[in-house]
PDB file of N, CA and C in Angstrom:
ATOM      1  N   UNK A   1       0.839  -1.178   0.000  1.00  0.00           N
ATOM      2  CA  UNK A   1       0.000   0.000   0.000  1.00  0.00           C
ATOM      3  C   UNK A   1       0.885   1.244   0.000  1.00  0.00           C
ATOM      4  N   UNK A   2       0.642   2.470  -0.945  1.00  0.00           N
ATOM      5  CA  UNK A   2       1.238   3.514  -1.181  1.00  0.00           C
ATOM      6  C   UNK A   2       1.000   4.202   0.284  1.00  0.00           C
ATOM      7  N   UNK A   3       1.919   4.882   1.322  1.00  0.00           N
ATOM      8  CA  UNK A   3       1.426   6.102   2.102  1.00  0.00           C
ATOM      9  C   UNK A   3       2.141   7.096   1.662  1.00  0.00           C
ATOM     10  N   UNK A   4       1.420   8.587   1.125  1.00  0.00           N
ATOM     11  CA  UNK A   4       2.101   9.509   1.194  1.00  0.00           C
ATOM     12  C   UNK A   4       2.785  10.315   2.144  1.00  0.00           C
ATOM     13  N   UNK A   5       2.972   9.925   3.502  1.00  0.00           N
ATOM     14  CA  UNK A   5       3.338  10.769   4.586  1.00  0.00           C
ATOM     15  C   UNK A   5       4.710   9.731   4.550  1.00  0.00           C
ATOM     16  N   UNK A   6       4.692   8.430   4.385  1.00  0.00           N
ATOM     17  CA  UNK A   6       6.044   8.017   4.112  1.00  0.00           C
ATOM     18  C   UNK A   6       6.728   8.487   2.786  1.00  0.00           C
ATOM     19  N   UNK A   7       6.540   8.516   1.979  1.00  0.00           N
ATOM     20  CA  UNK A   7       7.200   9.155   0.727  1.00  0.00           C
ATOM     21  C   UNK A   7       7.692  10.538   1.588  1.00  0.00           C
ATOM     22  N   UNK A   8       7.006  11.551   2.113  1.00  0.00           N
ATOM     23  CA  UNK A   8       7.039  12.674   2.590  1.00  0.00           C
ATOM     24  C   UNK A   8       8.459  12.811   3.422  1.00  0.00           C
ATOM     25  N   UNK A   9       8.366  11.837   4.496  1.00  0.00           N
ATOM     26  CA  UNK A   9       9.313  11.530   5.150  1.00  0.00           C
ATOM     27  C   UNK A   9      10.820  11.379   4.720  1.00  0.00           C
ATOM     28  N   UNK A  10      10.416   9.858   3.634  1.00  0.00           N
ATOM     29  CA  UNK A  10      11.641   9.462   2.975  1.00  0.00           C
ATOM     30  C   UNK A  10      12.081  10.057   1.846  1.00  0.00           C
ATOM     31  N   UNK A  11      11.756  11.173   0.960  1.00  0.00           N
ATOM     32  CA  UNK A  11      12.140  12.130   0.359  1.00  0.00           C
ATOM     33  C   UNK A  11      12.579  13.726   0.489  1.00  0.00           C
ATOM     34  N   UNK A  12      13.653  14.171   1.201  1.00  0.00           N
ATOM     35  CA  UNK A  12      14.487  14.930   1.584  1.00  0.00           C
ATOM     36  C   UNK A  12      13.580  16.092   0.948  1.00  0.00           C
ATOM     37  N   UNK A  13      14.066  16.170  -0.752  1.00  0.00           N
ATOM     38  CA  UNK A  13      13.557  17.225  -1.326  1.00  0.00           C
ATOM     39  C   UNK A  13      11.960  17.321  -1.358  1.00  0.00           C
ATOM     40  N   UNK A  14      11.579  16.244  -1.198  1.00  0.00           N
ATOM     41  CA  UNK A  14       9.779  16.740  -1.416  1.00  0.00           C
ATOM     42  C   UNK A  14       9.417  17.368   0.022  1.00  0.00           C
ATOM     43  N   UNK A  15       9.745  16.935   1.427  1.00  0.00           N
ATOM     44  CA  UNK A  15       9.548  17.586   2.241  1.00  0.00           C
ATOM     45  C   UNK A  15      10.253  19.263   2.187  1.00  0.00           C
ATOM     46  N   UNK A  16      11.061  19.193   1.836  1.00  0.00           N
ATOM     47  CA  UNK A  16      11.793  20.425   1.802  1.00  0.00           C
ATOM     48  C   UNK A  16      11.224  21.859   0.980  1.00  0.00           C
ATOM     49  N   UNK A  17      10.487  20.708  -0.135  1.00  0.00           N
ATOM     50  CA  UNK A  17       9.510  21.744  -1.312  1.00  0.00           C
ATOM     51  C   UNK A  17       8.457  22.133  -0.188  1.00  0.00           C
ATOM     52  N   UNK A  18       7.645  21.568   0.465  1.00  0.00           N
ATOM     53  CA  UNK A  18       6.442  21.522   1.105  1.00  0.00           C
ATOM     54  C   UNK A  18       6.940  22.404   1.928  1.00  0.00           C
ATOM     55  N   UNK A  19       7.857  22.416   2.929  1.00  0.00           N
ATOM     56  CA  UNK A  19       8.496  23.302   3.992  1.00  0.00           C
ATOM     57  C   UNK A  19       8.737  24.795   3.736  1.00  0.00           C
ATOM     58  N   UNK A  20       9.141  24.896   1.863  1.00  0.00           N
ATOM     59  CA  UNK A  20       9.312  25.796   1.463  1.00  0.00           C
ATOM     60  C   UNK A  20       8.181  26.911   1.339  1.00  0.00           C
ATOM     61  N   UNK A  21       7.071  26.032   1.041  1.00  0.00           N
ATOM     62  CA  UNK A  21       5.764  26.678   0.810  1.00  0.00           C
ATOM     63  C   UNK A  21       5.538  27.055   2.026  1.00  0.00           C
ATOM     64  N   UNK A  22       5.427  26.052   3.389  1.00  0.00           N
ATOM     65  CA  UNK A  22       4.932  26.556   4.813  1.00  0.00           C
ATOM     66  C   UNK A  22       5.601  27.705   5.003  1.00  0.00           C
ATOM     67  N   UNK A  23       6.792  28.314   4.796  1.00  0.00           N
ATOM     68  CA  UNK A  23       7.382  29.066   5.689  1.00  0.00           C
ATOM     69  C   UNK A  23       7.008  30.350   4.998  1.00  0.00           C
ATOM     70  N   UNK A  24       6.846  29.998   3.565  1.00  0.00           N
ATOM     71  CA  UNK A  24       6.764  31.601   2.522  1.00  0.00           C
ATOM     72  C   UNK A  24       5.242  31.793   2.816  1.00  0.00           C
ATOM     73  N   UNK A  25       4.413  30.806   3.243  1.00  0.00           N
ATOM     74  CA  UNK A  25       2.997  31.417   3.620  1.00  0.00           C
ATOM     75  C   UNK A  25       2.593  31.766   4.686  1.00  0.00           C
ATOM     76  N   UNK A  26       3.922  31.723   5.766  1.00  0.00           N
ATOM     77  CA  UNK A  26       3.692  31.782   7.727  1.00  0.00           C
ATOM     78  C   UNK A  26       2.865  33.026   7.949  1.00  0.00           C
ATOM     79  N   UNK A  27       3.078  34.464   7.223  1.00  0.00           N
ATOM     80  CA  UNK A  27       2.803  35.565   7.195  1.00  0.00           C
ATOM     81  C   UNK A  27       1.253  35.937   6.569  1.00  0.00           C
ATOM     82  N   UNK A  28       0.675  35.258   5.221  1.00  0.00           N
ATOM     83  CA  UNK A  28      -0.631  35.256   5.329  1.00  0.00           C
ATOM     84  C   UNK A  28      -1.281  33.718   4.613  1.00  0.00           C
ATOM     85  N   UNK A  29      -1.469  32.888   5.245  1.00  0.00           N
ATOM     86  CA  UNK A  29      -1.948  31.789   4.216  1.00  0.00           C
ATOM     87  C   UNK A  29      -2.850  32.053   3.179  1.00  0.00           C
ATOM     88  N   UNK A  30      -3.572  32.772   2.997  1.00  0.00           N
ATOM     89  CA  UNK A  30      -4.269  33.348   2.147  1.00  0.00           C
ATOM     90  C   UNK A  30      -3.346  33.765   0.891  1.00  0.00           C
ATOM     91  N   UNK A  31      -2.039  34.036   0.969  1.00  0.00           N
ATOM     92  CA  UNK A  31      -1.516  34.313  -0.167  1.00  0.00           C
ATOM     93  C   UNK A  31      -0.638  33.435  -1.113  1.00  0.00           C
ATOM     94  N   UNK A  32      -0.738  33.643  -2.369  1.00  0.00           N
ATOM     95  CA  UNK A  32      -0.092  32.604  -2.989  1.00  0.00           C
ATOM     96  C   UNK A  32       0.878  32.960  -3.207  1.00  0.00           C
ATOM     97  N   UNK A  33       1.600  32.209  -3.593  1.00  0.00           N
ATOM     98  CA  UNK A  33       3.262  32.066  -3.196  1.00  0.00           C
ATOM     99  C   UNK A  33       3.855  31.900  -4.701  1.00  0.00           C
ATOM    100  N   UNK A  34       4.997  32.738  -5.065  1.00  0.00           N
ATOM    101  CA  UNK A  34       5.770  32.331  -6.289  1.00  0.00           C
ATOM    102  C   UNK A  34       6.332  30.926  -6.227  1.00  0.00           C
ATOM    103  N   UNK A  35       5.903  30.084  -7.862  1.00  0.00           N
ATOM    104  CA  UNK A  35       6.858  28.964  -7.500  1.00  0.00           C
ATOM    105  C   UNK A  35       7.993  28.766  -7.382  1.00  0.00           C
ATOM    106  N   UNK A  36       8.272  28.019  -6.960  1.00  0.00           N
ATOM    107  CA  UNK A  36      10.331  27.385  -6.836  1.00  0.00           C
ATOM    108  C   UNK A  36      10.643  27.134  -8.163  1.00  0.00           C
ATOM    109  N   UNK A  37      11.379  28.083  -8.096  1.00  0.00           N
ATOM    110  CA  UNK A  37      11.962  27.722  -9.575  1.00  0.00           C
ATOM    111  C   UNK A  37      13.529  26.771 -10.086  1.00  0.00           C
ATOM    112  N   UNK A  38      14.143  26.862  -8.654  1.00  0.00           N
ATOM    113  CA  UNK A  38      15.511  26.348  -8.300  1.00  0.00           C
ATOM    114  C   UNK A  38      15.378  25.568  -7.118  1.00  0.00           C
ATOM    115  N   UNK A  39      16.063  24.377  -7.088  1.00  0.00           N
ATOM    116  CA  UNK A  39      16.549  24.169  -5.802  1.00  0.00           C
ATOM    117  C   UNK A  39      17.549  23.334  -5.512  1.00  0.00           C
ATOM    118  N   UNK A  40      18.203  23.508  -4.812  1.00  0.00           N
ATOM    119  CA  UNK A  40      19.653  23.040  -4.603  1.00  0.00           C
ATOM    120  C   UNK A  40      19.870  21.284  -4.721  1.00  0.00           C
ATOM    121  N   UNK A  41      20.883  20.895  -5.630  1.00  0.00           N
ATOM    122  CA  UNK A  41      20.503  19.288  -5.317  1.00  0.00           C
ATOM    123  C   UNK A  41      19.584  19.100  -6.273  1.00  0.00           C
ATOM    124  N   UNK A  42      18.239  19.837  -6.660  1.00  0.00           N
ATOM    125  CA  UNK A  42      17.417  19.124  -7.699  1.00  0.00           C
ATOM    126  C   UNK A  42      17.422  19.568  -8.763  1.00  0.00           C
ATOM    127  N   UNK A  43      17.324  18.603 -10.156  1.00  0.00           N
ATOM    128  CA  UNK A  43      16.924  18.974 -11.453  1.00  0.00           C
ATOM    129  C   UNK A  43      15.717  19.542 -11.823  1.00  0.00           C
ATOM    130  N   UNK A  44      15.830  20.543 -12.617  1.00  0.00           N
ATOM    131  CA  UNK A  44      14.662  21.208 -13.015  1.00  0.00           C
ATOM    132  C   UNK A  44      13.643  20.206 -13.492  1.00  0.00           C
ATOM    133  N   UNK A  45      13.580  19.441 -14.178  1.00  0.00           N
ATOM    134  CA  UNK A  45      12.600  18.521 -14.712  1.00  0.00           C
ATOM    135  C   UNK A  45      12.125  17.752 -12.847  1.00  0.00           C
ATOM    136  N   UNK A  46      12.725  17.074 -12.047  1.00  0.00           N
ATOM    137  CA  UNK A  46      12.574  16.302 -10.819  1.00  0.00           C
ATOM    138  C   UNK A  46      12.030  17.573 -10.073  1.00  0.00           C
ATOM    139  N   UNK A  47      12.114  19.007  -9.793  1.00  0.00           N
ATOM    140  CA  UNK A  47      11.242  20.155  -9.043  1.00  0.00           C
ATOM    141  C   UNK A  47       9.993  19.814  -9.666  1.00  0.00           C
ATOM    142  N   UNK A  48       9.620  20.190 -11.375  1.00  0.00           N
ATOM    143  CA  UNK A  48       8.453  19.811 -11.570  1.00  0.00           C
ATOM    144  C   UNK A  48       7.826  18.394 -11.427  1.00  0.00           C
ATOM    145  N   UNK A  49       8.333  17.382 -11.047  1.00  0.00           N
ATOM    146  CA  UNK A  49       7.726  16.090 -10.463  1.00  0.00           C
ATOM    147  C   UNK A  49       7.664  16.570  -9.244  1.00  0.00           C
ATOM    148  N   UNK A  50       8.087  16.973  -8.357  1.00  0.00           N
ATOM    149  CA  UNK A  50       7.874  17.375  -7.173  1.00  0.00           C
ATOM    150  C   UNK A  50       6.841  18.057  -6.937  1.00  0.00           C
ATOM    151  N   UNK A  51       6.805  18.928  -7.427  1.00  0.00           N
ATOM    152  CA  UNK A  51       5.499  20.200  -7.230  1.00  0.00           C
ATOM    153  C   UNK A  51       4.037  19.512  -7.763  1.00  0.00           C
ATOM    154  N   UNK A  52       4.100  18.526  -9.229  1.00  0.00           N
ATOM    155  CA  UNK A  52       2.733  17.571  -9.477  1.00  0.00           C
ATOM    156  C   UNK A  52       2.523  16.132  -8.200  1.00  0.00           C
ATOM    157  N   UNK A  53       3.534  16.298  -7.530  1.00  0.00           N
ATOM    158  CA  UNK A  53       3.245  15.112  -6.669  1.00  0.00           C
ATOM    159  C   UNK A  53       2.683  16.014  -5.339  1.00  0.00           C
ATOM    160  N   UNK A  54       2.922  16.945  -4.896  1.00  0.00           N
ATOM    161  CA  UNK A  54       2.562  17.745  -4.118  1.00  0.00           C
ATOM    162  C   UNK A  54       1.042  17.868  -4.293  1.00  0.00           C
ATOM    163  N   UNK A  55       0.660  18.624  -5.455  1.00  0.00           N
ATOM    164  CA  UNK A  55      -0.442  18.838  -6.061  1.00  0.00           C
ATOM    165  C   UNK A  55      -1.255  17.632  -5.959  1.00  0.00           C
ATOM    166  N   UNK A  56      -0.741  16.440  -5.998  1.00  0.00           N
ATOM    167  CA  UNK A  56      -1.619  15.367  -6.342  1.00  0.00           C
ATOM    168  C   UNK A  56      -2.028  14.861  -5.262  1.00  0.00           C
ATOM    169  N   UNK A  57      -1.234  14.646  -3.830  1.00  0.00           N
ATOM    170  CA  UNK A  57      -1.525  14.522  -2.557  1.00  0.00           C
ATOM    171  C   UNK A  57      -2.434  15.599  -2.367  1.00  0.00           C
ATOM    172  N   UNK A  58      -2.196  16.645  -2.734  1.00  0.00           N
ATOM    173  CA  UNK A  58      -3.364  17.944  -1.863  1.00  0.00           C
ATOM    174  C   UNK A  58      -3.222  18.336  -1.015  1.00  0.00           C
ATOM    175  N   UNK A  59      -1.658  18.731  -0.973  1.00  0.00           N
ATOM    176  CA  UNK A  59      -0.851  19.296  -0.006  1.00  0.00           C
ATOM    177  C   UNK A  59      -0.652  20.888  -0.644  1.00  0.00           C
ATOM    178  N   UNK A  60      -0.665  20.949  -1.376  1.00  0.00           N
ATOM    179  CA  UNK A  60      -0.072  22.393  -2.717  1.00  0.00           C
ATOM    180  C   UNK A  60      -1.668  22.802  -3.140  1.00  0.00           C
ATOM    181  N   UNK A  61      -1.837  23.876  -3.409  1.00  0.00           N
ATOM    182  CA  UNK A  61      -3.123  24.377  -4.104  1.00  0.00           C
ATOM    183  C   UNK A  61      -2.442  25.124  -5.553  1.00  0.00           C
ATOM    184  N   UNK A  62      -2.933  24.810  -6.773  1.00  0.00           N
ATOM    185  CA  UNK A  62      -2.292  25.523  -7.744  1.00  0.00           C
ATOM    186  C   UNK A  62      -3.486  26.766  -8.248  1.00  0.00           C
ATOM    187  N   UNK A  63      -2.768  28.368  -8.400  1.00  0.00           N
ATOM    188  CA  UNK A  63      -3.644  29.025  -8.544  1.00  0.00           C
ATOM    189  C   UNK A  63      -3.462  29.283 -10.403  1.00  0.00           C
ATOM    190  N   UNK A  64      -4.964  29.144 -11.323  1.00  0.00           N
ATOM    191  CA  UNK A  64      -4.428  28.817 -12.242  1.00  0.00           C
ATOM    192  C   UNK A  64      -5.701  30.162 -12.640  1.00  0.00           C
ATOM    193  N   UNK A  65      -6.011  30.539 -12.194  1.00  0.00           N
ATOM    194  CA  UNK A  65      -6.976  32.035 -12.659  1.00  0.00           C
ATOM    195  C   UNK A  65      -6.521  33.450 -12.725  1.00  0.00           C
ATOM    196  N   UNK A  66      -6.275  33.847 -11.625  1.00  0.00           N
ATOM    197  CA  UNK A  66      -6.390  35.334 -11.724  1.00  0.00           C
ATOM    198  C   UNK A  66      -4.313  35.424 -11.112  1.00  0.00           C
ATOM    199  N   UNK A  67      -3.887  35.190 -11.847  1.00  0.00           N
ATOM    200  CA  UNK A  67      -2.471  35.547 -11.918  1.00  0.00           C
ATOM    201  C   UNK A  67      -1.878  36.912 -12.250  1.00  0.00           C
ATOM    202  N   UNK A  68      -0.891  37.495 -11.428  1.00  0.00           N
ATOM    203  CA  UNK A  68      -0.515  38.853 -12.539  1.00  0.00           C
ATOM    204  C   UNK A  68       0.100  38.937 -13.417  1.00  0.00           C
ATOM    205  N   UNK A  69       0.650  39.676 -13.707  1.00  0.00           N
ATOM    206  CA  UNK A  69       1.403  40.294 -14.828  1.00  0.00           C
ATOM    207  C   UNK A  69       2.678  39.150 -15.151  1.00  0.00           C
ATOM    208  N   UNK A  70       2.777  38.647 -15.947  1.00  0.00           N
ATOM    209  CA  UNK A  70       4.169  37.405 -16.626  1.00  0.00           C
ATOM    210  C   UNK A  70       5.564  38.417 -15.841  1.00  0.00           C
ATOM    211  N   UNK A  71       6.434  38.034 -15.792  1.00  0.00           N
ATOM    212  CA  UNK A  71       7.499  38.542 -15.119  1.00  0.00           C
ATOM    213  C   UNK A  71       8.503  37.575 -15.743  1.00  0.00           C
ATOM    214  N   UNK A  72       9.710  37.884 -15.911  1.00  0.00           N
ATOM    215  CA  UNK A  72      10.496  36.870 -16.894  1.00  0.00           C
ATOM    216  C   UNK A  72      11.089  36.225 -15.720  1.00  0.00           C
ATOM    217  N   UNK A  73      11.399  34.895 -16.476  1.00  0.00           N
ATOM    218  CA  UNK A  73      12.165  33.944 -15.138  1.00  0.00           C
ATOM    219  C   UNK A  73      11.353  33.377 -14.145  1.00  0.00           C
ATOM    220  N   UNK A  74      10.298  33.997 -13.460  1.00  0.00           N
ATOM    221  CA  UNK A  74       9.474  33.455 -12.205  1.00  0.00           C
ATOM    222  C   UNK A  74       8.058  32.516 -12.885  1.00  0.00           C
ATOM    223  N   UNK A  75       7.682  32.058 -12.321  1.00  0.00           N
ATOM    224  CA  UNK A  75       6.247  31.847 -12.011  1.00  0.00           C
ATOM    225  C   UNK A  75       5.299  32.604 -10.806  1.00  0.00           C
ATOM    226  N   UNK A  76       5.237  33.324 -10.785  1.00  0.00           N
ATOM    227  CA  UNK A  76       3.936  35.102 -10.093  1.00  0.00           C
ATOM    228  C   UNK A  76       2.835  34.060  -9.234  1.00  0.00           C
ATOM    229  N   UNK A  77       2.671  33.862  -8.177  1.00  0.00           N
ATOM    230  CA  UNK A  77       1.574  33.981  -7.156  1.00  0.00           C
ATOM    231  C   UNK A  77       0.894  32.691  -7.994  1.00  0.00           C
ATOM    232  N   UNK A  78       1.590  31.532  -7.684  1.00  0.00           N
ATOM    233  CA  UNK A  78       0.764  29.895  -8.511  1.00  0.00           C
ATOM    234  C   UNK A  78       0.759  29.374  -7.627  1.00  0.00           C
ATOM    235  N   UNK A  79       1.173  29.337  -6.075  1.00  0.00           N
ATOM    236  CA  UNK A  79       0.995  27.658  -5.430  1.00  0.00           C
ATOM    237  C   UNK A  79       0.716  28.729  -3.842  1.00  0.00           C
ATOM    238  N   UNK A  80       0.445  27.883  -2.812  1.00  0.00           N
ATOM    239  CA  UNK A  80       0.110  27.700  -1.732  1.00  0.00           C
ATOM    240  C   UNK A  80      -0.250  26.622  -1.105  1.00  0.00           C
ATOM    241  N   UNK A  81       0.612  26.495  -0.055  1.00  0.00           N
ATOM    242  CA  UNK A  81       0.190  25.348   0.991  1.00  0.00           C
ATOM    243  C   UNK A  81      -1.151  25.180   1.460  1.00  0.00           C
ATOM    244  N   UNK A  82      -1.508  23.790   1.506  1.00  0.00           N
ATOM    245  CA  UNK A  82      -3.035  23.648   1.925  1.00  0.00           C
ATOM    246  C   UNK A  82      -3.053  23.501   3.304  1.00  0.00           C
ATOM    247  N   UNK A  83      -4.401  23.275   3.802  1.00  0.00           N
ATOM    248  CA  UNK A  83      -4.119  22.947   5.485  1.00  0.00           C
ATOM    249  C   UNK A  83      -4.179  21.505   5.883  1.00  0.00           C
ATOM    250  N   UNK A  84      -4.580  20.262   4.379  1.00  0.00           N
ATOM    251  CA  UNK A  84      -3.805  18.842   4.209  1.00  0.00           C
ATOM    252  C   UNK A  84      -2.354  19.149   4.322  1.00  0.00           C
ATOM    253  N   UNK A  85      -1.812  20.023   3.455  1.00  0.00           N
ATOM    254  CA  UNK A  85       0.001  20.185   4.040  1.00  0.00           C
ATOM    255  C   UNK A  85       0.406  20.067   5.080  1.00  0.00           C
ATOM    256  N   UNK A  86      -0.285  21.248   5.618  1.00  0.00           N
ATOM    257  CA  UNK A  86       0.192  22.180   7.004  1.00  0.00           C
ATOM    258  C   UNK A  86      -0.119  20.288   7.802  1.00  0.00           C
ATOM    259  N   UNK A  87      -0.815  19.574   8.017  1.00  0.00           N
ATOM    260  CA  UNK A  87      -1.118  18.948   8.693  1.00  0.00           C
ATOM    261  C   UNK A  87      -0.127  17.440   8.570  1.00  0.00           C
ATOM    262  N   UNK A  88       0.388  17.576   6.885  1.00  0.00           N
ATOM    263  CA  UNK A  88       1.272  16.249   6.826  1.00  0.00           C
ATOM    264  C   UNK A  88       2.939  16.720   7.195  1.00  0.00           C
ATOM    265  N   UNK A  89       3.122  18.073   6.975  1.00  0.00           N
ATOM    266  CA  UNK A  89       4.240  18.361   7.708  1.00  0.00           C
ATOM    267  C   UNK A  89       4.658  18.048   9.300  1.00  0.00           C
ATOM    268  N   UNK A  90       3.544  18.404   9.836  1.00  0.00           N
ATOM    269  CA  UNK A  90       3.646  18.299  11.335  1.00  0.00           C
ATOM    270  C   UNK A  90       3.431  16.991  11.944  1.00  0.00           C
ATOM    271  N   UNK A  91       2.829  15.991  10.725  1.00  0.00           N
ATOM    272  CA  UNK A  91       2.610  14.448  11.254  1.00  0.00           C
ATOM    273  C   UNK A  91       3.980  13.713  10.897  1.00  0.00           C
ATOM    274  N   UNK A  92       4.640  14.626   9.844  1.00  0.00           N
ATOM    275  CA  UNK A  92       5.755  13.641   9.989  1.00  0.00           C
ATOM    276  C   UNK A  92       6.758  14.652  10.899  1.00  0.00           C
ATOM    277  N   UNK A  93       6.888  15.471  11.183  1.00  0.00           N
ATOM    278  CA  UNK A  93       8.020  16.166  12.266  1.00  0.00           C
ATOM    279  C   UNK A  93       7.783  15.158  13.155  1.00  0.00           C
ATOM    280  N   UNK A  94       6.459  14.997  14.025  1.00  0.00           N
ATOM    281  CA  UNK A  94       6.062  14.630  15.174  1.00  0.00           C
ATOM    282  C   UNK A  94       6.495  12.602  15.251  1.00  0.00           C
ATOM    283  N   UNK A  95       6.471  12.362  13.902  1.00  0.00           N
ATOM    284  CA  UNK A  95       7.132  10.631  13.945  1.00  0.00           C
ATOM    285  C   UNK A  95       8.264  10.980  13.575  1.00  0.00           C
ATOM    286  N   UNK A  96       9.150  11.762  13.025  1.00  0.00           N
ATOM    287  CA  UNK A  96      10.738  12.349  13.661  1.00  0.00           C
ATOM    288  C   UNK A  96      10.802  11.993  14.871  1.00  0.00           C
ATOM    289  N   UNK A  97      10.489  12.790  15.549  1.00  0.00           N
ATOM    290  CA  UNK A  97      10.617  13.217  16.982  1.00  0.00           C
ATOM    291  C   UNK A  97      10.282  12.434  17.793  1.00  0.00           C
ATOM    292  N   UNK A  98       9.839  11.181  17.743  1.00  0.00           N
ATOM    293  CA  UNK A  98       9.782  10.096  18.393  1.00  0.00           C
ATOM    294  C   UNK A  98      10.217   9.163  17.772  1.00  0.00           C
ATOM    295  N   UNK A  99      11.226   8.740  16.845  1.00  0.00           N
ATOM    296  CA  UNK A  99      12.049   8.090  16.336  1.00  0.00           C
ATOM    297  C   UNK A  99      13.389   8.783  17.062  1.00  0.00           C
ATOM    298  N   UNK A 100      13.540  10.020  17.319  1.00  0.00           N
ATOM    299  CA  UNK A 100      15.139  10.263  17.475  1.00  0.00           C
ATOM    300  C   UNK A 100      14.799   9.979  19.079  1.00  0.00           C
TER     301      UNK A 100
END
């Protein structure tokens, strides 16, 4: 049986994407967040598997309507953490933390 909170766990960078989103939304969850366009360690093609696996759990919300203005290089106000995220982050900190 697939669990996504183990994948979560046992994938460095996918937690790290998810973490990325929690922390850039600490200030208003309501706002959407530019995507990751880089990240250290990962290939650009493996970020975008990352971010559709995110999406597909229903951890990520993708905003695909009212976007602003194109900006070169970025992706402008597309993703935000859900409160399924917010909730699989803290279920796996919390089986961390009783493993160490």
């Amino acid at each position: 049986m697939f669990d996504e909170l183990e994948r979560l766990r046992d994938v460095k960078e996918l937690f790290a994407l998810l973490q990325h989103y929690q922390q850039a939304g600490e200030a208003d969850r309501q706002a959407w967040q530019d995507r990751l366009i880089a990240m250290e360690g990962v290939e650009a093609r493996q970020l975008v598997k990352l971010h559709g696996e995110l999406l597909a759990y229903g951890w990520l919300e993708q905003n695909t309507g009212a976007t602003p203005a194109l900006r070169a290089g970025t992706a402008a106000h597309c993703y935000r953490i859900t409160p399924a995220g917010i909730r699989a982050l803290k279920q796996v900190r919390t089986q961390q933390m009783q493993v160490a």
